[in-house]
Protein backbone atom coordinates (compact mmCIF):
# COMPACT_ATOMS: atom_id res chain seq x y z
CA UNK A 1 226.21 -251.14 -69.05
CA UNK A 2 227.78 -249.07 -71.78
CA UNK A 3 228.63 -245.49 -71.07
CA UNK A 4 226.49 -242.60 -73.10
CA UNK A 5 228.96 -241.35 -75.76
CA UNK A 6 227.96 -238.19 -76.21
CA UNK A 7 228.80 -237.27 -72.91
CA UNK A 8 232.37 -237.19 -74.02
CA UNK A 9 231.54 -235.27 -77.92
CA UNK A 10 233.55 -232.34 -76.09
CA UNK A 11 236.74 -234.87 -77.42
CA UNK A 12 235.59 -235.21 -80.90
CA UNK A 13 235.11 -231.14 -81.53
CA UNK A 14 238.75 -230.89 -80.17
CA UNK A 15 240.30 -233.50 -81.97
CA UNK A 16 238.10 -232.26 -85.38
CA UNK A 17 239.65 -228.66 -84.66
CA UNK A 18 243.19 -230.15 -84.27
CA UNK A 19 243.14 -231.68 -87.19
CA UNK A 20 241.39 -228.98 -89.32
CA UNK A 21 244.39 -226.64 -87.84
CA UNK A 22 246.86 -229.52 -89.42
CA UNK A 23 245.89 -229.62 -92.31
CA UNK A 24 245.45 -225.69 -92.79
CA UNK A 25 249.47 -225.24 -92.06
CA UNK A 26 249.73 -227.77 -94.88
CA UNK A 27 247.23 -226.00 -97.45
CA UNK A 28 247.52 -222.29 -96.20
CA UNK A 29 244.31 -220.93 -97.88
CA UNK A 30 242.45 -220.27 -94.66
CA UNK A 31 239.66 -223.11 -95.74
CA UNK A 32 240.12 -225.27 -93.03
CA UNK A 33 240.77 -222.58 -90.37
CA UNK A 34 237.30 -221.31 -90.71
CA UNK A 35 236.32 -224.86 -90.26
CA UNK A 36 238.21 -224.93 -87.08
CA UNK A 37 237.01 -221.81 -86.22
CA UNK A 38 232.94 -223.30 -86.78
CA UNK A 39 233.94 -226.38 -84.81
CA UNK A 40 235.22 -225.08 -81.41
CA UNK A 41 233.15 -222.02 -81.93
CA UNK A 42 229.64 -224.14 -83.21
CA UNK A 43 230.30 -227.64 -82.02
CA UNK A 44 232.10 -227.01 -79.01
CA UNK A 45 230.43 -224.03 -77.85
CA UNK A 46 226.95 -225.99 -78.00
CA UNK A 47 228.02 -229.04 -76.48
CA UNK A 48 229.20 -227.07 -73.38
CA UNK A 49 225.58 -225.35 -73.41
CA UNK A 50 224.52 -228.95 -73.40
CA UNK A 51 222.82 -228.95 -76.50
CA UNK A 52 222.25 -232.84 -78.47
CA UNK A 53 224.63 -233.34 -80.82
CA UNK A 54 222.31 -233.13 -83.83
CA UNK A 55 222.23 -229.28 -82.93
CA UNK A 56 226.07 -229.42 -81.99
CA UNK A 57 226.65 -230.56 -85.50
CA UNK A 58 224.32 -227.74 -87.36
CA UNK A 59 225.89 -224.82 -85.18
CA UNK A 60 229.23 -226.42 -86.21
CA UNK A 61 228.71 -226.49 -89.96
CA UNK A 62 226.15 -222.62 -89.37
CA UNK A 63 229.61 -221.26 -88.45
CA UNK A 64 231.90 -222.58 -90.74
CA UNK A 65 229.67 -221.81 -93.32
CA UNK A 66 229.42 -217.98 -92.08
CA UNK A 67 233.23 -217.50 -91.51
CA UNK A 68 233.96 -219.06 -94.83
CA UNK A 69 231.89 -216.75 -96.86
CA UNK A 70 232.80 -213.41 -94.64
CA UNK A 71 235.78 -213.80 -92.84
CA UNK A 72 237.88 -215.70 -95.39
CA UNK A 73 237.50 -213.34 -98.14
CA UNK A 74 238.54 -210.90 -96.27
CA UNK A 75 241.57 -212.18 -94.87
CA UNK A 76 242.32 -213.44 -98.24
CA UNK A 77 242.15 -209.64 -99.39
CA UNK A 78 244.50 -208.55 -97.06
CA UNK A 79 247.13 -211.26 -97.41
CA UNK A 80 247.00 -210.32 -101.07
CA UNK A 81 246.98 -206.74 -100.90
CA UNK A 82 250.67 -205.62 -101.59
CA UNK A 83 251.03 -209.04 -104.13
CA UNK A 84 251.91 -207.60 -107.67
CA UNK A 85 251.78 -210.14 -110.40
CA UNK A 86 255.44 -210.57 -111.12
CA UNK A 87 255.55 -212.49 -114.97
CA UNK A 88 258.18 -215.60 -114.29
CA UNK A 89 259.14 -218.73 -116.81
CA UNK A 90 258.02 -217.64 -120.81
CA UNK A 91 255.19 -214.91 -119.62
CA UNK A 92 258.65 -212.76 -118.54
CA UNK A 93 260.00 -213.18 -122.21
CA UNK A 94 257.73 -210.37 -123.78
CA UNK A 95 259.70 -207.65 -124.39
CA UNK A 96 263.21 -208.58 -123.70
CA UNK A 97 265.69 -207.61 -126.15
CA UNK A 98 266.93 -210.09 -129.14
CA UNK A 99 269.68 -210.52 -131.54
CA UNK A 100 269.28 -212.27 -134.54
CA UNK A 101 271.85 -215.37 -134.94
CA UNK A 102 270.52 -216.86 -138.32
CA UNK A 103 269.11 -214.64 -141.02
CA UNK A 104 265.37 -214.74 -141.58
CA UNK A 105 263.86 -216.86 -144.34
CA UNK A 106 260.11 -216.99 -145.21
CA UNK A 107 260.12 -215.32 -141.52
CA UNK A 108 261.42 -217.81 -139.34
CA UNK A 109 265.08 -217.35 -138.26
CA UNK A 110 266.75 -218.09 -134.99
CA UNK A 111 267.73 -215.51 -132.13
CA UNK A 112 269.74 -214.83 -128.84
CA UNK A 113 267.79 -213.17 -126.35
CA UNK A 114 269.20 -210.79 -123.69
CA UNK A 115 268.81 -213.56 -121.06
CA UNK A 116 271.16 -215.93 -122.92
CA UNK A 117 268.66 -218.25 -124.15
CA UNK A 118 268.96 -219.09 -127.99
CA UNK A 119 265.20 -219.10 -129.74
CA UNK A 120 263.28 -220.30 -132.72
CA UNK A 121 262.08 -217.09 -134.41
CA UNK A 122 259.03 -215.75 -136.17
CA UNK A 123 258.67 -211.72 -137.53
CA UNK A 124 255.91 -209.92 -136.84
CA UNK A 125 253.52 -209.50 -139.60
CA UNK A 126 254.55 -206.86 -141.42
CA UNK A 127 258.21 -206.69 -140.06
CA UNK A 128 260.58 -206.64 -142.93
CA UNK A 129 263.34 -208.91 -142.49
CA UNK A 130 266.35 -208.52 -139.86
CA UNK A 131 269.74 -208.71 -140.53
CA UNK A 132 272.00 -211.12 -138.54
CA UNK A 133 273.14 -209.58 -135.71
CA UNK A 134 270.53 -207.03 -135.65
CA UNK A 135 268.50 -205.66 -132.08
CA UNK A 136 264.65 -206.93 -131.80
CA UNK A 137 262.31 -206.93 -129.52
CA UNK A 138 260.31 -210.00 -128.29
CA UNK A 139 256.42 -209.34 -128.62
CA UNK A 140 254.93 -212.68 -127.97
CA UNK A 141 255.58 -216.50 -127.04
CA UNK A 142 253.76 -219.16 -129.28
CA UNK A 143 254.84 -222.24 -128.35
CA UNK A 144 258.37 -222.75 -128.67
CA UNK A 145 258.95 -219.79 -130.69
CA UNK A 146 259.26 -216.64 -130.35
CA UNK A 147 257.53 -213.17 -132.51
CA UNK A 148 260.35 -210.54 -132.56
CA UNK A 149 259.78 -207.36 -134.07
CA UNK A 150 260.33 -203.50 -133.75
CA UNK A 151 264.49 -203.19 -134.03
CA UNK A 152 265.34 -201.54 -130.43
CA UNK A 153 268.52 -199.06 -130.43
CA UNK A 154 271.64 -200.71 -128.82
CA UNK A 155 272.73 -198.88 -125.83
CA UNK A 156 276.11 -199.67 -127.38
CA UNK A 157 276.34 -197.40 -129.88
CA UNK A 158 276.97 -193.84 -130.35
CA UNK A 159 275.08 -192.12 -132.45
CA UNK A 160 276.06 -189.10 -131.17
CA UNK A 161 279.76 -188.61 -133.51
């Protein structure tokens, strides 16, 4: 005679919740820990009430479904609370200084920036044209050029006599 399998469903939630918690130390967005969270709290609460496992399944997927649309969100908000966005890669380019390496012609020219990296050039409109050697500013990326404009004082010099 075969056994009744749902008998032993108590398995199943644990090894579900096991391997939600697996893969939520591999994503770390707190998806698949409210899933976790439904399935011991849902599935394996109701099977040990002895419920069938139709109704084991529903208060599995009731509670993941309620954690992930109140809990989450606010865990989510507090992980995130001290984050400030911190411009990396080209978005950190706008506004570093510039010096011109290649005089400007019909607006494009060629530039060292402050960071070392040499640059494709483009003046803002209405910028008149920079000397070589002269300090700019970096306003924008567009593709891989850059728009310098607005000459910026070099700490360098003394102004002062």
């Amino acid at each position: 005679m075969l056994p009744d399998l749902t008998q032993y469903l108590w398995i199943a939630w644990l090894v579900l919740a096991l391997i939600f918690v697996i893969v939520e130390l591999l994503t770390l967005e707190f998806t698949f820990l409210m899933l976790a969270g439904g399935t011991l709290i849902g599935g394996l609460g109701a099977n040990l009430l002895s419920a069938p496992w139709w109704l084991q399944v529903g208060a599995a997927a009731a509670v993941s479904a309620l954690l992930l649309f109140t809990i989450r969100p606010l865990l989510l908000r507090v992980l995130h609370r001290n984050s400030a966005h911190i411009p990396t890669n080209v978005d950190a380019l706008a506004g570093i200084g510039a010096r011109v390496l290649v005089p400007f012609v019909d607006g494009a020219g060629s530039v060292k920036l402050d960071n070392g990296e040499t640059w494709t050039a483009r003046l803002a409109d209405g910028q008149p044209s920079a000397e070589v050697g002269a300090r700019l500013v970096v306003r924008a990326v567009r593709g891989a050029t850059v728009e310098v404009g607005a000459p910026v004082p070099d700490p360098k010099e003394n102004t002062h006599g």
